[in-house]
Protein backbone atom coordinates (compact mmCIF):
# COMPACT_ATOMS: atom_id res chain seq x y z
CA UNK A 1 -53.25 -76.20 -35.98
CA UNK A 2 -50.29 -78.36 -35.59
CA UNK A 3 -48.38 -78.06 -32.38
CA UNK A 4 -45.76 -80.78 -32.28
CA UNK A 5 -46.45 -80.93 -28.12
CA UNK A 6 -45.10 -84.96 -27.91
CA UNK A 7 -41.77 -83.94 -29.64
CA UNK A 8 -41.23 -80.35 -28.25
CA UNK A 9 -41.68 -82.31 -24.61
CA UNK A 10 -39.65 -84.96 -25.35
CA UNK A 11 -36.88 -82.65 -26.56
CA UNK A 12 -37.46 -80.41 -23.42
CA UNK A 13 -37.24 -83.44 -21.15
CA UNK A 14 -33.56 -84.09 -22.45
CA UNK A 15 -32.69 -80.35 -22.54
CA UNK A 16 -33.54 -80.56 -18.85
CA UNK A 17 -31.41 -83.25 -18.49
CA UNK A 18 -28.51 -82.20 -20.15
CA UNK A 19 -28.79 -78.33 -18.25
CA UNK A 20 -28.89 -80.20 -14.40
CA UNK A 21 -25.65 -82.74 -15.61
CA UNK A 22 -23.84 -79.54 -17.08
CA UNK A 23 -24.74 -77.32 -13.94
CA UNK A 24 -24.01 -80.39 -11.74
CA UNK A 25 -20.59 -81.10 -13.39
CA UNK A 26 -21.41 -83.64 -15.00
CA UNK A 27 -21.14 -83.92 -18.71
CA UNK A 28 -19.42 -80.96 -20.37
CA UNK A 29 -19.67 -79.25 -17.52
CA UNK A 30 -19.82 -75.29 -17.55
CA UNK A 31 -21.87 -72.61 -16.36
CA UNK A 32 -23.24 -71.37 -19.72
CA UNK A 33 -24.15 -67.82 -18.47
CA UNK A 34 -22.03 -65.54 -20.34
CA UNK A 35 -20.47 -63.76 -18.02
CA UNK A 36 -16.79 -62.12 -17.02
CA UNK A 37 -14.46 -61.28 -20.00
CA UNK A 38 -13.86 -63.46 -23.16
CA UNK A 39 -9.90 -63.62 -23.35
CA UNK A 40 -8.89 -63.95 -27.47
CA UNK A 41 -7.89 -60.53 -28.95
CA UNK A 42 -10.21 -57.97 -30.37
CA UNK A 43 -11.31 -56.59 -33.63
CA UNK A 44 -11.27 -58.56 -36.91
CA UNK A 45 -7.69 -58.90 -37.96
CA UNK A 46 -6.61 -62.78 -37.65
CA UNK A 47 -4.73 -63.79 -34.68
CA UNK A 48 -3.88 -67.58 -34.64
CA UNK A 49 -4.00 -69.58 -32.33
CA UNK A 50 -1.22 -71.14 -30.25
CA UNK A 51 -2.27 -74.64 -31.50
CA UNK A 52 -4.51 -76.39 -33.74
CA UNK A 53 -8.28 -76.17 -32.46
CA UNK A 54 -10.86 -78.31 -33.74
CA UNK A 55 -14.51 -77.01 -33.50
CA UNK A 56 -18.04 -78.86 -34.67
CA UNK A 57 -20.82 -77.10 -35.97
CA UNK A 58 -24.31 -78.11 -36.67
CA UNK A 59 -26.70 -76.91 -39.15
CA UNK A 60 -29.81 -77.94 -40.00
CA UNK A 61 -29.61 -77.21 -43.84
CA UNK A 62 -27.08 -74.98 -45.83
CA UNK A 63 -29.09 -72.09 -45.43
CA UNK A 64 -28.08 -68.47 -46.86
CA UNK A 65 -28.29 -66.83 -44.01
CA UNK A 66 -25.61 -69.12 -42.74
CA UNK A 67 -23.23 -68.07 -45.89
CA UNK A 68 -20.64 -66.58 -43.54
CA UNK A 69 -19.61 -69.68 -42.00
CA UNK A 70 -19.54 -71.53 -45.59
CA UNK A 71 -17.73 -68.71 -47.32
CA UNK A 72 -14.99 -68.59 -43.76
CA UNK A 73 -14.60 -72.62 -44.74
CA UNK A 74 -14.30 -72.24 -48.49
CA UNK A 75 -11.63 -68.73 -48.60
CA UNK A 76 -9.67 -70.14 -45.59
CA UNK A 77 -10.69 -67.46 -42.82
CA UNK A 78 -11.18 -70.26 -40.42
CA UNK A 79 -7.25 -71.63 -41.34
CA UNK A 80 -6.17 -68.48 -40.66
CA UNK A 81 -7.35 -68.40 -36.82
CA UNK A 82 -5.94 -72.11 -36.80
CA UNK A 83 -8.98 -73.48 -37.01
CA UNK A 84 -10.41 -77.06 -38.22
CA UNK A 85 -13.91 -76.39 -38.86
CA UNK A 86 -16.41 -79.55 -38.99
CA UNK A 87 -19.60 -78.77 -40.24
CA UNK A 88 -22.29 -80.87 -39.94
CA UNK A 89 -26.51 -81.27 -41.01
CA UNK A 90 -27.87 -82.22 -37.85
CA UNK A 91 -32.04 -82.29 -37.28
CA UNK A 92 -32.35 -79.03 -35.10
CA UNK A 93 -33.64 -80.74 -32.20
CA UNK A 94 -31.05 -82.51 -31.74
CA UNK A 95 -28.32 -80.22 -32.10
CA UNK A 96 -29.64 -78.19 -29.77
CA UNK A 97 -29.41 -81.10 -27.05
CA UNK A 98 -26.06 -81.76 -28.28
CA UNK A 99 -24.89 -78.37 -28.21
CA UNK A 100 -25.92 -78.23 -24.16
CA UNK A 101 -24.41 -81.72 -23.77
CA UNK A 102 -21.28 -80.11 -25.22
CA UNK A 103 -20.87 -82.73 -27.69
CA UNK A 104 -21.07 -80.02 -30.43
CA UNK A 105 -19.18 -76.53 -30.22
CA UNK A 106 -21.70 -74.63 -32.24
CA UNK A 107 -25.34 -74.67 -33.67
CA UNK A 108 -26.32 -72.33 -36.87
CA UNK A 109 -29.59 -71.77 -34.95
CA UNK A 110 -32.33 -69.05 -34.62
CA UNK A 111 -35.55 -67.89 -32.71
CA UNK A 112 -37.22 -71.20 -31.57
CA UNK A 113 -39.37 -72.70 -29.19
CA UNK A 114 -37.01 -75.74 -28.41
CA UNK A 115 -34.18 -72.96 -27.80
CA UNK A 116 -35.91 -70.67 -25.44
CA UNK A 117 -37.27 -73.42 -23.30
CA UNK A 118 -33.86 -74.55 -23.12
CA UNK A 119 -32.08 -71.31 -22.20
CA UNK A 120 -35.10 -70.58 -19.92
CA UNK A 121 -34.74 -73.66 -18.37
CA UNK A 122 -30.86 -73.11 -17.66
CA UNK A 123 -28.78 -74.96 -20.23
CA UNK A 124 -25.70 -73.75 -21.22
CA UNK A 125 -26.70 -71.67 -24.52
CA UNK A 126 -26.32 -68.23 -25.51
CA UNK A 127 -26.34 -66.90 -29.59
CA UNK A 128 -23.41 -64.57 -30.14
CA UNK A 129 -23.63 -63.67 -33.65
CA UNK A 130 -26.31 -62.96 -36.18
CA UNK A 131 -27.01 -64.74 -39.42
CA UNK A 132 -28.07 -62.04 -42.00
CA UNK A 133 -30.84 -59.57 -42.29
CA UNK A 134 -33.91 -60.54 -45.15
CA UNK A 135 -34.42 -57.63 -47.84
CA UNK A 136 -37.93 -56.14 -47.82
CA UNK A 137 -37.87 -57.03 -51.86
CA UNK A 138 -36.73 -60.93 -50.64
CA UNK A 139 -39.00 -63.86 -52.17
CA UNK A 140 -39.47 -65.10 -49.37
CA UNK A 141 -42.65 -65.36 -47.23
CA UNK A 142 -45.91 -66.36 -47.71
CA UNK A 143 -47.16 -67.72 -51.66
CA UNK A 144 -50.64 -68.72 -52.42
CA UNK A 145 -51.85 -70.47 -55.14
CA UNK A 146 -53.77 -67.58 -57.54
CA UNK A 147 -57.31 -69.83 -56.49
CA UNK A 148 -56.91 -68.14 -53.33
CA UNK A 149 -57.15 -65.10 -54.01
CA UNK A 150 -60.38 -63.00 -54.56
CA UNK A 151 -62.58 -62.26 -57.40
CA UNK A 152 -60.00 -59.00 -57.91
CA UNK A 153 -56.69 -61.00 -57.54
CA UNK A 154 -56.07 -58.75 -54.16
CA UNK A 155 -54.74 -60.87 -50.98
CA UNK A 156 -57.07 -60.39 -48.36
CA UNK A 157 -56.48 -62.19 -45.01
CA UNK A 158 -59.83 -63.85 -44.74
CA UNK A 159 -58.01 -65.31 -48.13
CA UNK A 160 -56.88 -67.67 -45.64
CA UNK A 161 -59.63 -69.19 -43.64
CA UNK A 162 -59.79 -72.85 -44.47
CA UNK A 163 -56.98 -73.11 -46.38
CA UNK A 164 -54.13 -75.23 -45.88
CA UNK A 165 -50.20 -73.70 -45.83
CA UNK A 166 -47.60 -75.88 -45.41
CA UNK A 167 -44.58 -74.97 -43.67
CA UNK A 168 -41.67 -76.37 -42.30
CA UNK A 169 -42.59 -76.37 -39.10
CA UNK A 170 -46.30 -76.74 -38.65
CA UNK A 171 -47.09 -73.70 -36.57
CA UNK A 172 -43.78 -73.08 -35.24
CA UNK A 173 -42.21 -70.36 -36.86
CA UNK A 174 -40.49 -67.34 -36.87
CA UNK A 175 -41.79 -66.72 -40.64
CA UNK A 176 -45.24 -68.07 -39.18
CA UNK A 177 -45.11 -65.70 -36.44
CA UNK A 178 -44.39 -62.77 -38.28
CA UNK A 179 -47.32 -63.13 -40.34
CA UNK A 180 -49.70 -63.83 -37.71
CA UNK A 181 -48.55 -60.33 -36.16
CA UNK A 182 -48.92 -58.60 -39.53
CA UNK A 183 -52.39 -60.52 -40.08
CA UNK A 184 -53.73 -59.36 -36.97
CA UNK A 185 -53.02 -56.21 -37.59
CA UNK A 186 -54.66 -55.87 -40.94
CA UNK A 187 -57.67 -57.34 -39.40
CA UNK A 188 -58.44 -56.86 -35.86
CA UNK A 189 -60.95 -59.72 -36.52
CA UNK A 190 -58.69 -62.58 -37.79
CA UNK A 191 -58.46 -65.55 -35.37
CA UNK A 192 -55.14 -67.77 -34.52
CA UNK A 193 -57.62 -70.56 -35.22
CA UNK A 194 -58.24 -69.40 -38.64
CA UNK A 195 -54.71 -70.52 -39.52
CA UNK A 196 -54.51 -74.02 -40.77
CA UNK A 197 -50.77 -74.82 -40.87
CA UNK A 198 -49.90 -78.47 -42.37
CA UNK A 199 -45.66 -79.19 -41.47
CA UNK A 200 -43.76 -80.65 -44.42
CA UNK A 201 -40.44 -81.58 -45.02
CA UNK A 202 -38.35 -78.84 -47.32
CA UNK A 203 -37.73 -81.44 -50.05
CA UNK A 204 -41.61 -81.11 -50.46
CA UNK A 205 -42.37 -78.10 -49.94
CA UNK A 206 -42.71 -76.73 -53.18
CA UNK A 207 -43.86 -79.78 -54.68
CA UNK A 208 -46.94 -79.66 -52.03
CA UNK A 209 -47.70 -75.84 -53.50
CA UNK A 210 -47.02 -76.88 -57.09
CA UNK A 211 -49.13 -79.86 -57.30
CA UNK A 212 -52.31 -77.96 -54.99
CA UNK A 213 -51.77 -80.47 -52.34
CA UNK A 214 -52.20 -77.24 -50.11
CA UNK A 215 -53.18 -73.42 -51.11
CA UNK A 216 -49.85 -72.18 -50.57
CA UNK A 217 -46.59 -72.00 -48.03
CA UNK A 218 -44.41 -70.28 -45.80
CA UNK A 219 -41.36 -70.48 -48.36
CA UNK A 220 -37.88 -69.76 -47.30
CA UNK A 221 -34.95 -69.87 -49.90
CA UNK A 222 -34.32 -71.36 -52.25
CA UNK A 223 -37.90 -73.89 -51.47
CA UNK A 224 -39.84 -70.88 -53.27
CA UNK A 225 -37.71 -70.71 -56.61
CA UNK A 226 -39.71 -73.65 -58.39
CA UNK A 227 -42.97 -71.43 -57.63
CA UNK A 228 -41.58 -68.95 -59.88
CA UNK A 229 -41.22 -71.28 -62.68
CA UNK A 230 -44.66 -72.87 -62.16
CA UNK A 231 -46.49 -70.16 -62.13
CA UNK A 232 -49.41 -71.74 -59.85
CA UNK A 233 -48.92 -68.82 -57.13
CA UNK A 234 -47.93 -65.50 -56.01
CA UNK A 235 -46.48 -63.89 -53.38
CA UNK A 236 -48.21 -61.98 -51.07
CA UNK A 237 -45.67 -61.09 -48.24
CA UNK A 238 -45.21 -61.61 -44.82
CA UNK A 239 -41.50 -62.21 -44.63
CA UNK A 240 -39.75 -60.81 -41.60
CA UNK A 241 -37.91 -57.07 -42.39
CA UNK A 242 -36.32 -59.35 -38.96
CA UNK A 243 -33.20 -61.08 -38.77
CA UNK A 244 -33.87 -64.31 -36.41
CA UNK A 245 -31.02 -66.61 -37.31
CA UNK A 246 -27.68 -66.59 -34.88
CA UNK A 247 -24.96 -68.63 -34.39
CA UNK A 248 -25.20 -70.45 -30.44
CA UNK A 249 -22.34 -71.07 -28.33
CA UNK A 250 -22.72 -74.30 -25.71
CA UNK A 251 -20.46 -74.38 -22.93
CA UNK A 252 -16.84 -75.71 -24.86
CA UNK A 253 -16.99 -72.49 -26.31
CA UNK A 254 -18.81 -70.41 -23.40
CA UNK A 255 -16.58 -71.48 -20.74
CA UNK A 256 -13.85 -73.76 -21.46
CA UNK A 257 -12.52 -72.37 -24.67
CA UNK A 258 -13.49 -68.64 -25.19
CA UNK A 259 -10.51 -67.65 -26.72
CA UNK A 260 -11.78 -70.44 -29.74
CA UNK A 261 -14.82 -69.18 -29.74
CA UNK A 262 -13.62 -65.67 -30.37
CA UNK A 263 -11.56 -66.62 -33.00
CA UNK A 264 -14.89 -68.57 -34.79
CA UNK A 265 -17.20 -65.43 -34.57
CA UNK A 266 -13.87 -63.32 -36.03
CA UNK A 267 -13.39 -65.42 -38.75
CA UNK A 268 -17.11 -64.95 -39.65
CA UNK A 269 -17.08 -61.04 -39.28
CA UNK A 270 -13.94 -60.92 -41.34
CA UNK A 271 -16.02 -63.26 -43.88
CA UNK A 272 -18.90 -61.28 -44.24
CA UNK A 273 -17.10 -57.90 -44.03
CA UNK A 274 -14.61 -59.18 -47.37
CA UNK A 275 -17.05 -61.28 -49.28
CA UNK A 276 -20.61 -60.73 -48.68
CA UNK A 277 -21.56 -56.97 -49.03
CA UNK A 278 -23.53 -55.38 -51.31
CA UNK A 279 -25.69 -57.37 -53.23
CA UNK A 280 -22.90 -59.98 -54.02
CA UNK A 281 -25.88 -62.65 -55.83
CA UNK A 282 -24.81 -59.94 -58.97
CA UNK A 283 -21.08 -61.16 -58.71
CA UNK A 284 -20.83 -63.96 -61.30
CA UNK A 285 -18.08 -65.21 -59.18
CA UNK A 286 -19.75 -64.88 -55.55
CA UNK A 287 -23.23 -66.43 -57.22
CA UNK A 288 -20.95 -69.74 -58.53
CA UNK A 289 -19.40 -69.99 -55.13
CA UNK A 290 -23.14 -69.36 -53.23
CA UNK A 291 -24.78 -72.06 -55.83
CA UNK A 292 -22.33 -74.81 -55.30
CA UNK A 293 -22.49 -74.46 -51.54
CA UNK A 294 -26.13 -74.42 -51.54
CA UNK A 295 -26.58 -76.71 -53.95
CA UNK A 296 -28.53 -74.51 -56.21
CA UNK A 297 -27.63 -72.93 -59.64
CA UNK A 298 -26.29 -69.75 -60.76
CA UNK A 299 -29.82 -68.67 -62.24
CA UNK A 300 -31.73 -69.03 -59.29
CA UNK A 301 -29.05 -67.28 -57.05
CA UNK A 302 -29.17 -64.82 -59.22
CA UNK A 303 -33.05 -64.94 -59.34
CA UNK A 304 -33.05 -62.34 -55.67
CA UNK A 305 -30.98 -59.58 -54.12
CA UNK A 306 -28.66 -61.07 -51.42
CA UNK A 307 -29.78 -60.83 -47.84
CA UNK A 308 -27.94 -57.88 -45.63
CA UNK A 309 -24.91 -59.55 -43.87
CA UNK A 310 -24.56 -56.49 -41.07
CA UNK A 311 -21.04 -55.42 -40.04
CA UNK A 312 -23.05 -53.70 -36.83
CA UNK A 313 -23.66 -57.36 -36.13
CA UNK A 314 -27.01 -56.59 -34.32
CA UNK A 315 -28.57 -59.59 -32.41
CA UNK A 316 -32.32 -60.68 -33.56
CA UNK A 317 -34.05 -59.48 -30.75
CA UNK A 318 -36.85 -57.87 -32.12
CA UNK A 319 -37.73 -61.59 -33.77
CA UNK A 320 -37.14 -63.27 -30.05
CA UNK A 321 -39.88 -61.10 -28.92
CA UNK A 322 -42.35 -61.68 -31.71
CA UNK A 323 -41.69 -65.22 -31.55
CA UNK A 324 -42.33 -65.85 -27.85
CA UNK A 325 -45.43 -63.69 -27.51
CA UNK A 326 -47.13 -65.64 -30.58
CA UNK A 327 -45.97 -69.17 -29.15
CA UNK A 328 -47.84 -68.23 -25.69
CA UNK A 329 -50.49 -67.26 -27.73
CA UNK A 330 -50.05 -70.62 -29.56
CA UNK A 331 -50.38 -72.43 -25.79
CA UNK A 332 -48.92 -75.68 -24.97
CA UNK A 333 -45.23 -75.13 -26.50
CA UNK A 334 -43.24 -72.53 -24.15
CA UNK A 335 -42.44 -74.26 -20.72
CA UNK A 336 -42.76 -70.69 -19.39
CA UNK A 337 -44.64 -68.25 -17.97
CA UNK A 338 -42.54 -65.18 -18.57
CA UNK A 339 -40.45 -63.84 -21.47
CA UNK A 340 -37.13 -64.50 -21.99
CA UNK A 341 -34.21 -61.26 -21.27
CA UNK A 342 -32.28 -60.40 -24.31
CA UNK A 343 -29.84 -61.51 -21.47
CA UNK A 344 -31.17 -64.88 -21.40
CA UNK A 345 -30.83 -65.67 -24.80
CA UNK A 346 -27.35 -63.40 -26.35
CA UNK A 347 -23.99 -62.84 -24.76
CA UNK A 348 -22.98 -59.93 -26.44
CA UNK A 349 -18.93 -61.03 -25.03
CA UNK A 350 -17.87 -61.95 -28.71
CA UNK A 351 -19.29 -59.09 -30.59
CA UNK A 352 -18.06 -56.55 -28.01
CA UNK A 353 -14.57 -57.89 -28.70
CA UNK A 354 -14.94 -57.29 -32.22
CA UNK A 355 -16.32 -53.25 -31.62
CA UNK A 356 -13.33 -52.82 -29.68
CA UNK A 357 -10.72 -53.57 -32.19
């Protein structure tokens, strides 16, 4: 299996870093911990602010479930909280240091490794608001090439043993950890070792299915759209019911500048809750406006029912505890023992303010 140990320590050794300078002063500075009240107005209605705030965002690809903060950007939800929204691709390693370092205001983030070690190991990061929710008829999850499959074209997950599956991150996953769950528990007898998991970059993905270079892959959207067209492969599952994705505050928007912060996450509830309910992909509008942000087309927008953008705005936490009990199972990758508190990874601050508008 491939456990990226060299770069998930190196990363952890600057996360380190950056959590003693911010809890020593140094750097941004900050506590981090979420706690006391978040002064910026509740409920969803805009409230400006008294001056012009600038905030920077990273993201690690213009991802759908990250549509809300695209969609606040494009209709002008963020103008209306007087807000100047940067928003930037940044490798999610690095953000994540960045974020802690407080030289970014917000990560579009989810349930990873390099993020719990961090927040377990101190640094100023908390997510306070979900990305969306996956539909249990999504495209996404796990496609294998039709050679795969048995005599009787049924999945099976022996299917797997020996086979190669690419994904984006090698073994470290919330899409991998799902299906390891789900595998285990249609066979009792199916080993973590039995899972050969080969990391390639998105770009590649699909060409790595299409052209048999492995036997299939963990495909997110829109990286499993070509499979449709090739034929090779079908889908067979595995895609978390789950949200996992969130939106991280470091401490400039903890600490320093709540009041910002509440008017980002505000902007993005009043986004969602105008724009992205239903299944909006059927809007020949909304799917123009999702395919030039994503850099997709119409068709293939089109192609799957839009995810579930909640206006409960429940945190992923069932996916935070299904990813941390398959990376200890994984070994060598969490720097700790025990797992993290809902606590320890959400302030729920933001999202309260919004509920009590």
């Amino acid at each position: 299996m491939d456990v990226p140990a060299r770069r998930l320590r190196a990363a952890l050794g600057a996360l380190l870093l950056a959590a003693v300078l911010a809890a020593c002063g140094g750097g941004a500075g900050g506590t981090g911990t979420g706690t006391g009240p978040v002064e910026g107005g509740s409920g969803l209605a805009p409230q400006p602010l008294p001056q012009r705030e600038k905030v920077v965002v990273a993201t690690s690809a213009r991802l759908e479930t990250f549509l809300a903060m695209m969609f606040a950007q494009r209709h002008g939800e963020f103008e209306k909280e007087n807000l100047e929204v940067d928003i930037q691709i940044v490798p999610p390693n690095d953000s994540t240091i960045l974020l802690t370092q407080g030289q970014l205001d917000v990560v579009a983030t989810g349930t990873s490794a390099v993020n719990f070690n961090a927040m377990a190991a101190g640094a100023p990061l908390r997510g306070v608001f979900p990305g969306s929710v996956p539909l249990t008829e999504s495209k996404e999850g796990l496609w294998v090439r039709k050679e795969v499959l048995g005599p009787d074209g049924v999945f099976q997950p022996a299917d797997l043993k020996g086979r190669k599956i690419a994904t984006l991150g090698g073994n470290v996953g919330v899409n991998q950890a799902y299906m390891w769950k789900v595998l285990k528990e249609q066979d009792p007898g199916f080993q973590l070792s039995d899972l050969k998991f080969e990391r390639i970059a998105a770009a590649d993905m699909s060409t790595a299915v299409t052209g048999g270079a492995v036997d299939g892959g963990v495909m997110i959207s829109p990286s499993w759209e070509p499979l449709v067209d090739d034929g090779c492969c079908v889908n067979v599952g595995y895609s978390p019911p789950y949200g996992s994705s969130f939106y991280a505050f470091g401490p400039t928007l903890l600490d320093q500048r709540p009041a910002v912060g509440q008017a980002f996450v505000r902007a993005l509830a009043r986004t969602q809750q105008t724009y992205l309910q239903g299944n909006f992909h059927t809007d020949p509008q909304r799917a123009a406006e999702i395919a030039e942000v994503l850099q997709s087309t119409v068709e293939r927008v089109q192609r799957e029912p839009a995810p579930t953008f909640s206006t409960d705005w429940p945190m992923p936490t069932e996916m935070a505890g299904i990813s941390q009990d398959y990376l200890f199972q994984v070994g060598g990758i969490l720097s700790y023992e025990k797992p993290l508190t809902n606590d320890q990874i959400y302030d729920m601050r933001f999202v309260d303010n919004l509920r009590a508008g």
